[in-house]
C-alpha atoms as a PDB file:
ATOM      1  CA  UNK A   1      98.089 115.436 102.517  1.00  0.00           C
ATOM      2  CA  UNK A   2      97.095 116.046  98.593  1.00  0.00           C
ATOM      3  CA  UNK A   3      93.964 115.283  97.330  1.00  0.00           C
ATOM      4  CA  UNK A   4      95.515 112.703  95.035  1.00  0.00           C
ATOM      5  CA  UNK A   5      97.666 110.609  97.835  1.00  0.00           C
ATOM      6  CA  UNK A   6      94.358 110.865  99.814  1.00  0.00           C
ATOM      7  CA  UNK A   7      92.294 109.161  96.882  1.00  0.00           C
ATOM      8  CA  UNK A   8      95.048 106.842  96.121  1.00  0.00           C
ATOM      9  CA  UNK A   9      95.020 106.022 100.358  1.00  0.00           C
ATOM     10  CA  UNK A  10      91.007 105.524  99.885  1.00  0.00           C
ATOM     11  CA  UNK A  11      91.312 103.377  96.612  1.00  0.00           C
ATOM     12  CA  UNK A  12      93.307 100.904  98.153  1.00  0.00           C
ATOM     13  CA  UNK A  13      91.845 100.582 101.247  1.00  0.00           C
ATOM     14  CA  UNK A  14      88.364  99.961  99.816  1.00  0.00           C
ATOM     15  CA  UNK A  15      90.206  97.184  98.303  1.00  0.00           C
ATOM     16  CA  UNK A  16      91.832  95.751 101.623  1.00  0.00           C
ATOM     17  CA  UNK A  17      88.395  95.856 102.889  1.00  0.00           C
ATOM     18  CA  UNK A  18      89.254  98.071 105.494  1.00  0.00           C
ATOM     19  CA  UNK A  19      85.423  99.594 105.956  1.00  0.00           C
ATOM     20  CA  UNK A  20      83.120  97.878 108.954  1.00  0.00           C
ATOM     21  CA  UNK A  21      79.455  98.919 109.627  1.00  0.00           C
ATOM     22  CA  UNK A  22      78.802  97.583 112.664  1.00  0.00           C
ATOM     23  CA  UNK A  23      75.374  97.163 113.232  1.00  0.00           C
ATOM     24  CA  UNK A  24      72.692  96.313 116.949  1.00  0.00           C
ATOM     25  CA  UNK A  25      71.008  93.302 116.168  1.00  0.00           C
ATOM     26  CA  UNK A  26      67.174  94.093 115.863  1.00  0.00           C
ATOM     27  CA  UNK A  27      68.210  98.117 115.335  1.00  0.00           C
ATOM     28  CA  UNK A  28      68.898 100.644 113.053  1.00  0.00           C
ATOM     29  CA  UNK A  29      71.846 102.049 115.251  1.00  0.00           C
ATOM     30  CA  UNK A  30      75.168 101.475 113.282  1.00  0.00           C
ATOM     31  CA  UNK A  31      78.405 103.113 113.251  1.00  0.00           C
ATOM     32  CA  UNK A  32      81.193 102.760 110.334  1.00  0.00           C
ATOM     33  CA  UNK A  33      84.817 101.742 111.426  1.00  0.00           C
ATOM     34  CA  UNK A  34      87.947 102.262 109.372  1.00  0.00           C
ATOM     35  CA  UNK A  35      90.097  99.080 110.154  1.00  0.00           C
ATOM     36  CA  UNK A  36      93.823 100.754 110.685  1.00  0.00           C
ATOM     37  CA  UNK A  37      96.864  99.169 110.169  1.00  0.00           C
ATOM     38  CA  UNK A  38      97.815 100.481 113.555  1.00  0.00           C
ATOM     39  CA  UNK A  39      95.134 102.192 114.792  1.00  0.00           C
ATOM     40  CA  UNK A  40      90.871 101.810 114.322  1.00  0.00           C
ATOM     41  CA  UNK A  41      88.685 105.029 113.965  1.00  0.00           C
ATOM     42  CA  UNK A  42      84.907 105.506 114.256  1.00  0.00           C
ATOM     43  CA  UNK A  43      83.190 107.340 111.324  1.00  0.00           C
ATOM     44  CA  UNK A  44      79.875 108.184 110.174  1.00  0.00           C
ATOM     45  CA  UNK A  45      79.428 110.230 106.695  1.00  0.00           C
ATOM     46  CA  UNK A  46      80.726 113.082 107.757  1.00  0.00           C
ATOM     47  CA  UNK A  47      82.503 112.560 110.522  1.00  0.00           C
ATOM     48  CA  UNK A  48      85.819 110.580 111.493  1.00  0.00           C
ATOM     49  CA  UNK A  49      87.227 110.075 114.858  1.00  0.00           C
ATOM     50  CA  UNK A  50      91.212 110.453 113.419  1.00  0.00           C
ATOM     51  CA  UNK A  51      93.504 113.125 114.200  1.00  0.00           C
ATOM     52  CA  UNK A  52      93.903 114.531 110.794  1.00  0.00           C
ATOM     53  CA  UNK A  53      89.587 115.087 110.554  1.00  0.00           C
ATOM     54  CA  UNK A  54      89.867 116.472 114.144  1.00  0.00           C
ATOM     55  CA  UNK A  55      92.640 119.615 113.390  1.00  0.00           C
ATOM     56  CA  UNK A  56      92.412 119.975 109.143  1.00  0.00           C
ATOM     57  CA  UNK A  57      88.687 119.780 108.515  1.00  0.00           C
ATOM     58  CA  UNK A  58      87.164 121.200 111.935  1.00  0.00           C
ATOM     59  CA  UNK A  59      89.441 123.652 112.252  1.00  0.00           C
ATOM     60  CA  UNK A  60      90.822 125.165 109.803  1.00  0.00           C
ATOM     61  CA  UNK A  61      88.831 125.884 105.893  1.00  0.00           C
ATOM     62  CA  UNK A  62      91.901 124.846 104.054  1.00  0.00           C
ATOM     63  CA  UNK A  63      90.979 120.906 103.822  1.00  0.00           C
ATOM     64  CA  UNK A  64      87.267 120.576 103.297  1.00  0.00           C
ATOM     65  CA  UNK A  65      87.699 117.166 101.349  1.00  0.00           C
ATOM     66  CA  UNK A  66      88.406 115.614 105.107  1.00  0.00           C
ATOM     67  CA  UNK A  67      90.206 112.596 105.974  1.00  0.00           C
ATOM     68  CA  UNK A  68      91.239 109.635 103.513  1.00  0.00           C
ATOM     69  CA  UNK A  69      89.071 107.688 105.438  1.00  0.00           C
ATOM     70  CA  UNK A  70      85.913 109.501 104.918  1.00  0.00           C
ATOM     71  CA  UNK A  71      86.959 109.297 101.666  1.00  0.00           C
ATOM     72  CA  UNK A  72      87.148 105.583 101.632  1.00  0.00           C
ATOM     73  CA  UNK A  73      84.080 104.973 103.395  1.00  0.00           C
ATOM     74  CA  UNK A  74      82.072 107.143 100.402  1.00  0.00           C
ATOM     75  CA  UNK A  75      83.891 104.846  97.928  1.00  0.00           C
ATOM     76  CA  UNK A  76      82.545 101.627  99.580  1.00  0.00           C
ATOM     77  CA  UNK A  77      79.708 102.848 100.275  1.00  0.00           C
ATOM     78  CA  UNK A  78      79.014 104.081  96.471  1.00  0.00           C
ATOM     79  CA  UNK A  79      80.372 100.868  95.455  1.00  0.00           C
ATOM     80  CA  UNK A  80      78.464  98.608  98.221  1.00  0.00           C
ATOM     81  CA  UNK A  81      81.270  96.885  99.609  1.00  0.00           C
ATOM     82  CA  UNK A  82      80.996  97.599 103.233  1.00  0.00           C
ATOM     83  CA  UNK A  83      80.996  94.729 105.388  1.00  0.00           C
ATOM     84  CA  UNK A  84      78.275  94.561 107.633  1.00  0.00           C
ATOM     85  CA  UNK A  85      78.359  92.788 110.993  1.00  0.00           C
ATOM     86  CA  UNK A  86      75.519  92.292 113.602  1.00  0.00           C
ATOM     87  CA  UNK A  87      76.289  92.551 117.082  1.00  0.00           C
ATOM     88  CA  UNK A  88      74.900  92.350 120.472  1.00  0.00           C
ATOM     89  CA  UNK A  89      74.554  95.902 122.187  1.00  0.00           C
ATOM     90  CA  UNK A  90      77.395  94.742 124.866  1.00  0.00           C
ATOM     91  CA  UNK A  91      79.461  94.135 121.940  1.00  0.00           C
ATOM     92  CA  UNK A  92      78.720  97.434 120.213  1.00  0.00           C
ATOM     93  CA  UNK A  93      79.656  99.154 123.441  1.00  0.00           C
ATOM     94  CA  UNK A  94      82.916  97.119 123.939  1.00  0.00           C
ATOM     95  CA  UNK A  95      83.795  97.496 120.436  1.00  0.00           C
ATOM     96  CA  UNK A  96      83.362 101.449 120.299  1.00  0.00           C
ATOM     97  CA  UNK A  97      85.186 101.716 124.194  1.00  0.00           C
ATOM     98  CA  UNK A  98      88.393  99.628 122.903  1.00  0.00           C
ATOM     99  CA  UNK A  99      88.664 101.773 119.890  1.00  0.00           C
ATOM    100  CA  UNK A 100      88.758 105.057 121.722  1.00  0.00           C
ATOM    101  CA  UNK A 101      90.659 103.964 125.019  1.00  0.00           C
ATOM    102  CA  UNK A 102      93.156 101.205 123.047  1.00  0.00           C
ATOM    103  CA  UNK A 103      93.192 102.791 119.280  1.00  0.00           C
ATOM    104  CA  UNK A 104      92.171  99.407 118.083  1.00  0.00           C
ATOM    105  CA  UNK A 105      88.967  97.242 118.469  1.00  0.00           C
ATOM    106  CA  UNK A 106      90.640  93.213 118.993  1.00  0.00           C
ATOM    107  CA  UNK A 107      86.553  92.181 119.865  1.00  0.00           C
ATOM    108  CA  UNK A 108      85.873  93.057 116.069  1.00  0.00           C
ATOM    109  CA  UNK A 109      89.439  91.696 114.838  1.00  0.00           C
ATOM    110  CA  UNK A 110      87.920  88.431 116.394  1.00  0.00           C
ATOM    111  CA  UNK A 111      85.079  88.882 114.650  1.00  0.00           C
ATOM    112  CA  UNK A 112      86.106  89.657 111.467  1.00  0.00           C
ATOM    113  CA  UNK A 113      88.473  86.072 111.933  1.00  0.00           C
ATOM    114  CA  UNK A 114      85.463  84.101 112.696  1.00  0.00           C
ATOM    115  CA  UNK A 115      83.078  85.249 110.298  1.00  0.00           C
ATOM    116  CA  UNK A 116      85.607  84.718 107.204  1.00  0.00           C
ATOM    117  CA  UNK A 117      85.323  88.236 105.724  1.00  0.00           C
END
């Protein structure tokens, strides 16, 4: 993917609102999820649970700008626009075992819903 269709892919979804921290209550434990169309990945600054961060950036020198998704999450964070929502530490586990076993967290879909972001 070129750098510019990779900013262009970050740019918009920093507008969508596509970047979650999700936070323990009473903790400084937190983990950033990029909300998919079709599928959810986990991310921290420099790391991102997707395919493409997996095979270009860990393993081969070519790509060292990583994912889109990175790339969107250093946009919003820059920009302070990432969400932030406080959950129990069943929750976080739920959340974080859906998005690896199902490719998509529906617990934080709900929560998104309910809390109006």
């Amino acid at each position: 993917m070129s750098l510019l269709r990779k900013e262009r892919k970050a740019e918009r979804s920093v507008k969508e609102g596509r970047i979650i921290r999700l936070s323990l209550e009473n903790s400084r434990i937190s983990v950033y999820v990029f909300l998919g169309k079709n599928k959810d990945y986990l991310m921290y600054q420099n790391y991102c649970s997707c395919p493409y961060f997996a095979f270009k950036s860990l393993y081969t020198e070519k790509d060292l700008g990583g994912c889109y998704h990175l790339l969107a999450l250093n946009k919003a964070l820059e920009r302070d626009v990432v969400f932030t929502i406080y959950v129990s530490e069943d929750v976080f586990k739920d959340v974080i075992f859906e998005i690896y076993t199902m490719d998509k967290s529906f617990i934080l879909r709900k929560l998104i819903m309910r809390r109006g972001y």
